[in-house]
Protein backbone atom coordinates (compact mmCIF):
# COMPACT_ATOMS: atom_id res chain seq x y z
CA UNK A 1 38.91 27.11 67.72
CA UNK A 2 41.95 26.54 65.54
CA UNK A 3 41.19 22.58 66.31
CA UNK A 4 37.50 22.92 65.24
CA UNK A 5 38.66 24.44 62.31
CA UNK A 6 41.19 21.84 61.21
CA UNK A 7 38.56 18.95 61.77
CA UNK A 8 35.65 21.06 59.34
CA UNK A 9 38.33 21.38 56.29
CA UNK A 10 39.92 17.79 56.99
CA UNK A 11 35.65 16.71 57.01
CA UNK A 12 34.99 19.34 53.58
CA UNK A 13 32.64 21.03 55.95
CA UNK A 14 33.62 24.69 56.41
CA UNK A 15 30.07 26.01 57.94
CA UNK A 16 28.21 24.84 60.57
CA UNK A 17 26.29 21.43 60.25
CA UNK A 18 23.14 23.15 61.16
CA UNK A 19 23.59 25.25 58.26
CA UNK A 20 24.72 22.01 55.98
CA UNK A 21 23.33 18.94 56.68
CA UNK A 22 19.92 18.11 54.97
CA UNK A 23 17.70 19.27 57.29
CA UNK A 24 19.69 22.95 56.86
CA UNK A 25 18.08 25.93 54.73
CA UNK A 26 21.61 26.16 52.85
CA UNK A 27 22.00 22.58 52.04
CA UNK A 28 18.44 21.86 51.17
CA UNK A 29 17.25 25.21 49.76
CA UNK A 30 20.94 25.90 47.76
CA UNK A 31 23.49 23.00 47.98
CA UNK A 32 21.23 20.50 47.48
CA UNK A 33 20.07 21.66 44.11
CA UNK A 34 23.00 23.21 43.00
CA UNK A 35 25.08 19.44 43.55
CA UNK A 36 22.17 17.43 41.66
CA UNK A 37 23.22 18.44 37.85
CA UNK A 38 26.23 18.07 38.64
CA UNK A 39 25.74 14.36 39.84
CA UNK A 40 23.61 13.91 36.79
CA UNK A 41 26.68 14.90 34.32
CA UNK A 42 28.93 12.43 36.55
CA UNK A 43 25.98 9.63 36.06
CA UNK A 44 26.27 10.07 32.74
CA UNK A 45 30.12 10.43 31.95
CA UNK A 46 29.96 7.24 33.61
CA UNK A 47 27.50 5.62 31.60
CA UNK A 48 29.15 6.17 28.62
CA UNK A 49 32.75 4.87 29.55
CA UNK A 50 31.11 1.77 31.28
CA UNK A 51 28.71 -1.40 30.98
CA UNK A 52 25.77 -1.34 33.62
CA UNK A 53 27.97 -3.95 35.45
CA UNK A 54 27.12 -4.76 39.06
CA UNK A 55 29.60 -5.73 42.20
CA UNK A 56 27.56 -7.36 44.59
CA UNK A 57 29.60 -6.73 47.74
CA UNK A 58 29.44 -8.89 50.92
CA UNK A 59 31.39 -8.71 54.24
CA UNK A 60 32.51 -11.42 56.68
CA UNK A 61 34.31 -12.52 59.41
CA UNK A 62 34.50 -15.96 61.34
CA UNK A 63 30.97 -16.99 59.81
CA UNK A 64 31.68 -19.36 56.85
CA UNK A 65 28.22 -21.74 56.72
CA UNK A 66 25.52 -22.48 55.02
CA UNK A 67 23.93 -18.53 55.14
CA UNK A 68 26.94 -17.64 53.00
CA UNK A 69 26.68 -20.00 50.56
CA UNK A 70 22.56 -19.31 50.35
CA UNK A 71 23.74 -15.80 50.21
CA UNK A 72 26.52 -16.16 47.46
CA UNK A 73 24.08 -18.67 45.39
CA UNK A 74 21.45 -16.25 45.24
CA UNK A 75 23.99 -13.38 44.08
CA UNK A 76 25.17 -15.68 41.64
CA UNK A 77 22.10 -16.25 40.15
CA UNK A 78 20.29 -13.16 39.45
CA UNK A 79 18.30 -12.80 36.53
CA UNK A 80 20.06 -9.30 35.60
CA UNK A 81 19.97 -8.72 32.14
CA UNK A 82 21.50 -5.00 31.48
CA UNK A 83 24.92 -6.23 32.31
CA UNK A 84 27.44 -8.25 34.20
CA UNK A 85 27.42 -9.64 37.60
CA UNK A 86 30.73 -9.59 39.57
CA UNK A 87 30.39 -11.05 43.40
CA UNK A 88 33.07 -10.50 46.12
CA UNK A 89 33.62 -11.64 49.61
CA UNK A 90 36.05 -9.30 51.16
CA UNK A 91 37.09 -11.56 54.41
CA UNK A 92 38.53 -9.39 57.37
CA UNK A 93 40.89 -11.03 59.25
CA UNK A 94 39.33 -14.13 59.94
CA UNK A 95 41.27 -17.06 61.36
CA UNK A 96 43.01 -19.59 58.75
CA UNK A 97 40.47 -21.65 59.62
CA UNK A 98 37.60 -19.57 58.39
CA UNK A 99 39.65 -18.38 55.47
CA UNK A 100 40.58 -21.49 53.73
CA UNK A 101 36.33 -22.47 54.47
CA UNK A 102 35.64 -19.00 52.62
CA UNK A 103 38.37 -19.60 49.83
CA UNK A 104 36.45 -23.03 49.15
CA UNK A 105 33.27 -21.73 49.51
CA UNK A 106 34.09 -18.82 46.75
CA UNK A 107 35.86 -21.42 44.61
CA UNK A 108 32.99 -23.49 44.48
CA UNK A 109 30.29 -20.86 43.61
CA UNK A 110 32.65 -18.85 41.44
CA UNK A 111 33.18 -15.83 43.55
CA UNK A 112 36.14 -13.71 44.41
CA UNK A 113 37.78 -14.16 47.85
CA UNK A 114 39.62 -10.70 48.63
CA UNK A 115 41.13 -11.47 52.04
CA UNK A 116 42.26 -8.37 54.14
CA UNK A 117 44.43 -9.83 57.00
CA UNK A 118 46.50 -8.67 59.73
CA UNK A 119 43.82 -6.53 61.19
CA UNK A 120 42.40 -5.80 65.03
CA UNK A 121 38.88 -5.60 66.04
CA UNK A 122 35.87 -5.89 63.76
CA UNK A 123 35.26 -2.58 61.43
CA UNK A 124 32.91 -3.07 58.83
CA UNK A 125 33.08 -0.04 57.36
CA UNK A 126 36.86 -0.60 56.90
CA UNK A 127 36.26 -3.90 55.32
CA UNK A 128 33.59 -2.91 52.96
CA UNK A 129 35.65 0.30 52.32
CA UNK A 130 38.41 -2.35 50.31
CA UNK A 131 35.88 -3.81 48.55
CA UNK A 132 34.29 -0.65 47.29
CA UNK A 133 38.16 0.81 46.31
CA UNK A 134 38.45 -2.94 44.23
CA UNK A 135 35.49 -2.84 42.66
CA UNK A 136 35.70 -1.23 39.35
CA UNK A 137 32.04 -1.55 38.16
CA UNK A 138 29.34 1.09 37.85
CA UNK A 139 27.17 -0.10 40.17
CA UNK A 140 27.61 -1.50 43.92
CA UNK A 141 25.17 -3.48 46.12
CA UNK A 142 26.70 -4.17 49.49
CA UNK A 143 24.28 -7.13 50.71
CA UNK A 144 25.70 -9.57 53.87
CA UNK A 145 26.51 -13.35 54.60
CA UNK A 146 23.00 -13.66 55.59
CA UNK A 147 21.07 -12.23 52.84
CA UNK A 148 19.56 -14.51 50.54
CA UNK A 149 18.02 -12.26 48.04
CA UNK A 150 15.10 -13.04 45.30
CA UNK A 151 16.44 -14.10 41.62
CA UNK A 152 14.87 -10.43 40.22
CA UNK A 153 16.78 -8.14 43.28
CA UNK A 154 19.30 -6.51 40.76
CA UNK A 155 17.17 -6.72 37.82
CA UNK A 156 14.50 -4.19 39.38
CA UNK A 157 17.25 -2.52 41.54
CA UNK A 158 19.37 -1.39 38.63
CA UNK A 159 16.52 -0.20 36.54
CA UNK A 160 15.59 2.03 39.28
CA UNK A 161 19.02 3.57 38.69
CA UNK A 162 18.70 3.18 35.09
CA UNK A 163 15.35 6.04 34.94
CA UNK A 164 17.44 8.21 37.26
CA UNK A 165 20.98 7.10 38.74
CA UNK A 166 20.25 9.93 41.87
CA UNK A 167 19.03 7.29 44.11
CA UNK A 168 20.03 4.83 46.81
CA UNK A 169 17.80 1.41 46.46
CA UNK A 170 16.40 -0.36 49.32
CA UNK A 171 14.18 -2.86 50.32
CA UNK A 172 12.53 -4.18 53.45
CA UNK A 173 14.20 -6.75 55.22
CA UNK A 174 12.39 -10.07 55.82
CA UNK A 175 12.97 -12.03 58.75
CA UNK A 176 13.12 -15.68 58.36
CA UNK A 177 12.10 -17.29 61.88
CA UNK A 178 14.26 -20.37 63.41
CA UNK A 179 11.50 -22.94 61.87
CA UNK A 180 13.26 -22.15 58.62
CA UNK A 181 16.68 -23.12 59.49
CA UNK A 182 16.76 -26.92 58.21
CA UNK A 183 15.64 -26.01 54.76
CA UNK A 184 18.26 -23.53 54.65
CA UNK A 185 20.92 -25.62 55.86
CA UNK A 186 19.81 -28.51 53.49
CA UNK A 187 19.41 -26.70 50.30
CA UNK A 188 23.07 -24.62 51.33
CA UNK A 189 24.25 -28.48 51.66
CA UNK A 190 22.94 -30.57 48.93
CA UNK A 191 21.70 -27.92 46.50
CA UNK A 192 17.96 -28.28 47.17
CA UNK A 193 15.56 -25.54 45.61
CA UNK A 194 14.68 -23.13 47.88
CA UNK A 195 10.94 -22.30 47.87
CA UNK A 196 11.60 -18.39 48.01
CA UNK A 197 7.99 -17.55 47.71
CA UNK A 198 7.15 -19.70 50.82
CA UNK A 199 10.05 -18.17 52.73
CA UNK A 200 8.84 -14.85 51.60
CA UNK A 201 5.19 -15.49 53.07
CA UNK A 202 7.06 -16.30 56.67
CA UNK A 203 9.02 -13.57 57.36
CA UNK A 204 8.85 -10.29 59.26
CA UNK A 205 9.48 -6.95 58.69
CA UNK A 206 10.66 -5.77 62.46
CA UNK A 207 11.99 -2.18 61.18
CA UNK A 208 9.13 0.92 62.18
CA UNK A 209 10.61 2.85 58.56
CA UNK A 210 9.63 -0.29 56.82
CA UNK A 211 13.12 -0.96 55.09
CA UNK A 212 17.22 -1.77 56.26
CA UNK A 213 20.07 0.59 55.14
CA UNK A 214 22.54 -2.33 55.75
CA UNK A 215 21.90 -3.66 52.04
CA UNK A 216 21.62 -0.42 49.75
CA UNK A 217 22.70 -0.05 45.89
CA UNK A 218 24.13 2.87 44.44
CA UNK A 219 26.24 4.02 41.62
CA UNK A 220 29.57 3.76 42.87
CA UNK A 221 30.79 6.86 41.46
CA UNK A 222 28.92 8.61 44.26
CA UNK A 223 30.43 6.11 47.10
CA UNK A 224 33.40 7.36 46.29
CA UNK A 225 32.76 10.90 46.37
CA UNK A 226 31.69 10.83 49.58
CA UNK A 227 35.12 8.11 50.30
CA UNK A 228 32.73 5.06 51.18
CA UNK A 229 31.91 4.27 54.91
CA UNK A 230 33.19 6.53 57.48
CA UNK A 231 35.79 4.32 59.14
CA UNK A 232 35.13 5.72 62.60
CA UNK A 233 32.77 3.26 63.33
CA UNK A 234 34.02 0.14 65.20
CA UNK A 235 32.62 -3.46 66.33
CA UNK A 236 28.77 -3.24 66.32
CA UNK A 237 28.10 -0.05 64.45
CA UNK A 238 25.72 2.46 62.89
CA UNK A 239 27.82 2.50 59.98
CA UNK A 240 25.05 1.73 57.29
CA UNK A 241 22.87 4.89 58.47
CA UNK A 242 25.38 6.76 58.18
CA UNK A 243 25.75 5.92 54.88
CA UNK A 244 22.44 6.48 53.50
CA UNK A 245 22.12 9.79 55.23
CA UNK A 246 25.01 10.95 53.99
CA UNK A 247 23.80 9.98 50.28
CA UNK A 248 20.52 11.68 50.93
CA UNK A 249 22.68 14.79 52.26
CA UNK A 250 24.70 14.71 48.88
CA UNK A 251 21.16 14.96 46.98
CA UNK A 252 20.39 11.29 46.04
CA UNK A 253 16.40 10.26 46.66
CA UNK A 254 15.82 7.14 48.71
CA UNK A 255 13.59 4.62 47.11
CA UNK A 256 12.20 1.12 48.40
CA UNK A 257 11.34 -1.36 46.66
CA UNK A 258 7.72 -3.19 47.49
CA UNK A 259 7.89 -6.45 49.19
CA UNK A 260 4.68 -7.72 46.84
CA UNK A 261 7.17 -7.19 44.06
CA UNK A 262 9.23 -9.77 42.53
CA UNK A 263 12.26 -8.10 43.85
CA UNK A 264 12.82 -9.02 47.88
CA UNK A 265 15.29 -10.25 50.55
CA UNK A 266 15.43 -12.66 53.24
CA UNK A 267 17.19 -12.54 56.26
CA UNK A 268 18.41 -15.78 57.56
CA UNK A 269 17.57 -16.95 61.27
CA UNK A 270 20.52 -16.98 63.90
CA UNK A 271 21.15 -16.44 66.91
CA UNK A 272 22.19 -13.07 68.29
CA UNK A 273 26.16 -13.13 68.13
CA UNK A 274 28.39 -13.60 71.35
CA UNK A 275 28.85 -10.64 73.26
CA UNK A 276 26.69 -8.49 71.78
CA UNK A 277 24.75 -7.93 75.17
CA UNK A 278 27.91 -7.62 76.95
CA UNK A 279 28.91 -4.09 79.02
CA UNK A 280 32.07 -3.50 76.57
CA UNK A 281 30.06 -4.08 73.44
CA UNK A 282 27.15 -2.03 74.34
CA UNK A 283 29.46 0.82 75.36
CA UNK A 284 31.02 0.63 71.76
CA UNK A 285 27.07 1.18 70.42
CA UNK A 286 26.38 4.05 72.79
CA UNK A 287 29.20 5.50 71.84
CA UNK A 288 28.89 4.82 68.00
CA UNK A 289 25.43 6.44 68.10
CA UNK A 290 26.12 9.39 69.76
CA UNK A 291 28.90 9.62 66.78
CA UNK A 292 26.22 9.39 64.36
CA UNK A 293 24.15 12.25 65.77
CA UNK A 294 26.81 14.74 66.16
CA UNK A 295 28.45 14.26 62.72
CA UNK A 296 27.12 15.90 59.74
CA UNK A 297 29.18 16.13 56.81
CA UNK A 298 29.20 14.07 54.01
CA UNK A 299 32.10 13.42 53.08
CA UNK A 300 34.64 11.29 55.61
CA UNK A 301 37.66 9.37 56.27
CA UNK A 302 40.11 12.93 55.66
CA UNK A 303 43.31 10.59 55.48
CA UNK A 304 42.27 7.88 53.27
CA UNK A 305 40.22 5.24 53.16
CA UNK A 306 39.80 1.41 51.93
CA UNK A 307 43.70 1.27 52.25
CA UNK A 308 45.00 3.28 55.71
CA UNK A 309 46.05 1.31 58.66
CA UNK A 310 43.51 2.24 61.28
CA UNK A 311 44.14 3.63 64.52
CA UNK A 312 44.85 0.95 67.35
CA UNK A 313 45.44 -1.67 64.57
CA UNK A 314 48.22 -3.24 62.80
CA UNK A 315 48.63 -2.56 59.37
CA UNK A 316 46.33 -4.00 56.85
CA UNK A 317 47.48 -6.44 54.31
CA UNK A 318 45.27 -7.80 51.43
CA UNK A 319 45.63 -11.19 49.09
């Protein structure tokens, strides 16, 4: 009991999750609205010490080709008007190899390389959890290596925010089938336009809810109340769920943004990544959703987070 205790204040969840989490008469009927004005006056405070500047976030590991550079070209060149646009590749302990390809890559395209090394196995939440603690812009869109998103994406996302900042932005995620692939590689290679409105026509939308979770913007005031990604998660995770449920749980609104709208995403073709069928790997999942479903405060990581050395890993060290 004393144990179950410790973990609740060490979580900032003192009650029962059934009594707390959204679908809970306290937290929906009470906490809920109580939390909301004050997110509004932090919104605002925020507002008026900073520009509506954006950090476009991405992730990687091992996987410098021609989807990141479609995917840092496209951040690159939004047409986002309300503000600045400030792209980062935080790179988790990929080999030299891969790092010197992603420091030339980001040199090229004008994008920051922040390179977390020394690490063990692959923990997104972790990774994106530096980025988010090095970003010092109002808003945050964590997008991936694969993600080639339409010139208007932050444009529409961030004036979402702009008529109320209470929300978490997404958008369906297109599927680009493997027919695609040489256009991709050729305009990633020798700058050729990309027909995004042909690519948009072509791809799929496989998720029943209609949108992803894995590329969200938010005001990142509100990340970092909640301290970013829970850093339980490891390998193949459900770490972006997580996420967005715990937003929701906070009191932010999820909206989606239409797919017939100018503002859209495409997800570049690959194949499924080694191992992820294996025994060991599918274990990790198992076990990472049953995490998910038995977890239910909002607010995570108790010692730290973005900076701590993670259980079963060496030290982290960033350049």
């Amino acid at each position: 009991m004393i144990g179950i205790i410790r973990r609740r204040i060490e979580q900032g969840q003192l009650l029962p999750y059934r009594w707390t989490w959204r679908g809970g008469l306290l937290n929906t009927l009470v906490l809920v609205r109580l939390r909301r004005p004050v997110l509004r006056l932090l919104a605002r405070r925020e507002a008026a010490r900073s520009a509506a500047d954006v950090t476009v976030m991405i992730g990687h590991r091992n996987r410098a080709d021609y989807r990141l550079v479609n995917a840092l070209r496209s951040a690159t060149t939004q047409r986002y008007t309300r503000g600045r646009v400030h792209v980062v590749v935080i790179d988790y302990g990929s080999t030299a190899e891969s790092l010197a390809e992603v420091r030339r890559i980001t040199a090229e395209l004008n994008v920051e390389c922040v390179a977390v090394r020394e690490v063990g196995n692959w923990n997104r939440s972790h990774c994106l959890n530096v980025g988010l603690r090095h970003a010092r812009t109002r808003y945050l869109m964590v997008s991936d290596r694969d993600v080639t998103l339409s010139p208007d994406y932050l444009e529409a996302a961030v004036a979402r925010l702009e008529a109320d900042p209470l929300q978490v932005v997404v958008a369906p995620r297109l599927h680009l089938p493997a027919e695609t692939s040489p256009a991709l590689e050729r305009a990633a290679t020798d700058g050729t336009q990309l027909d995004l409105e042909d690519l948009r026509s072509q791809g799929v939308v496989k998720t029943r809810d209609g949108y992803s979770t894995g590329v969200v913007v938010v005001p990142a005031s509100f990340l970092r109340l909640i301290r970013g990604y829970d850093e339980h998660y490891r390998e193949y995770g459900a770490e972006d769920i997580d996420l967005v449920l715990r937003l929701r749980w906070l009191g932010l609104q999820l909206t989606t943004l239409p797919t017939t709208g100018p503002a859209y995403y495409l997800h570049q073709w690959h194949e499924r990544h080694e191992g992820v069928r294996s025994p060991q790997l599918q274990a990790i999942i198992a076990e990472n959703t049953r995490y998910l479903y038995r977890n239910h405060s909002i607010r995570r990581n108790p010692r730290g987070w973005g900076e701590r050395q993670l259980p079963g890993a060496m030290k982290p060290g960033v350049t």
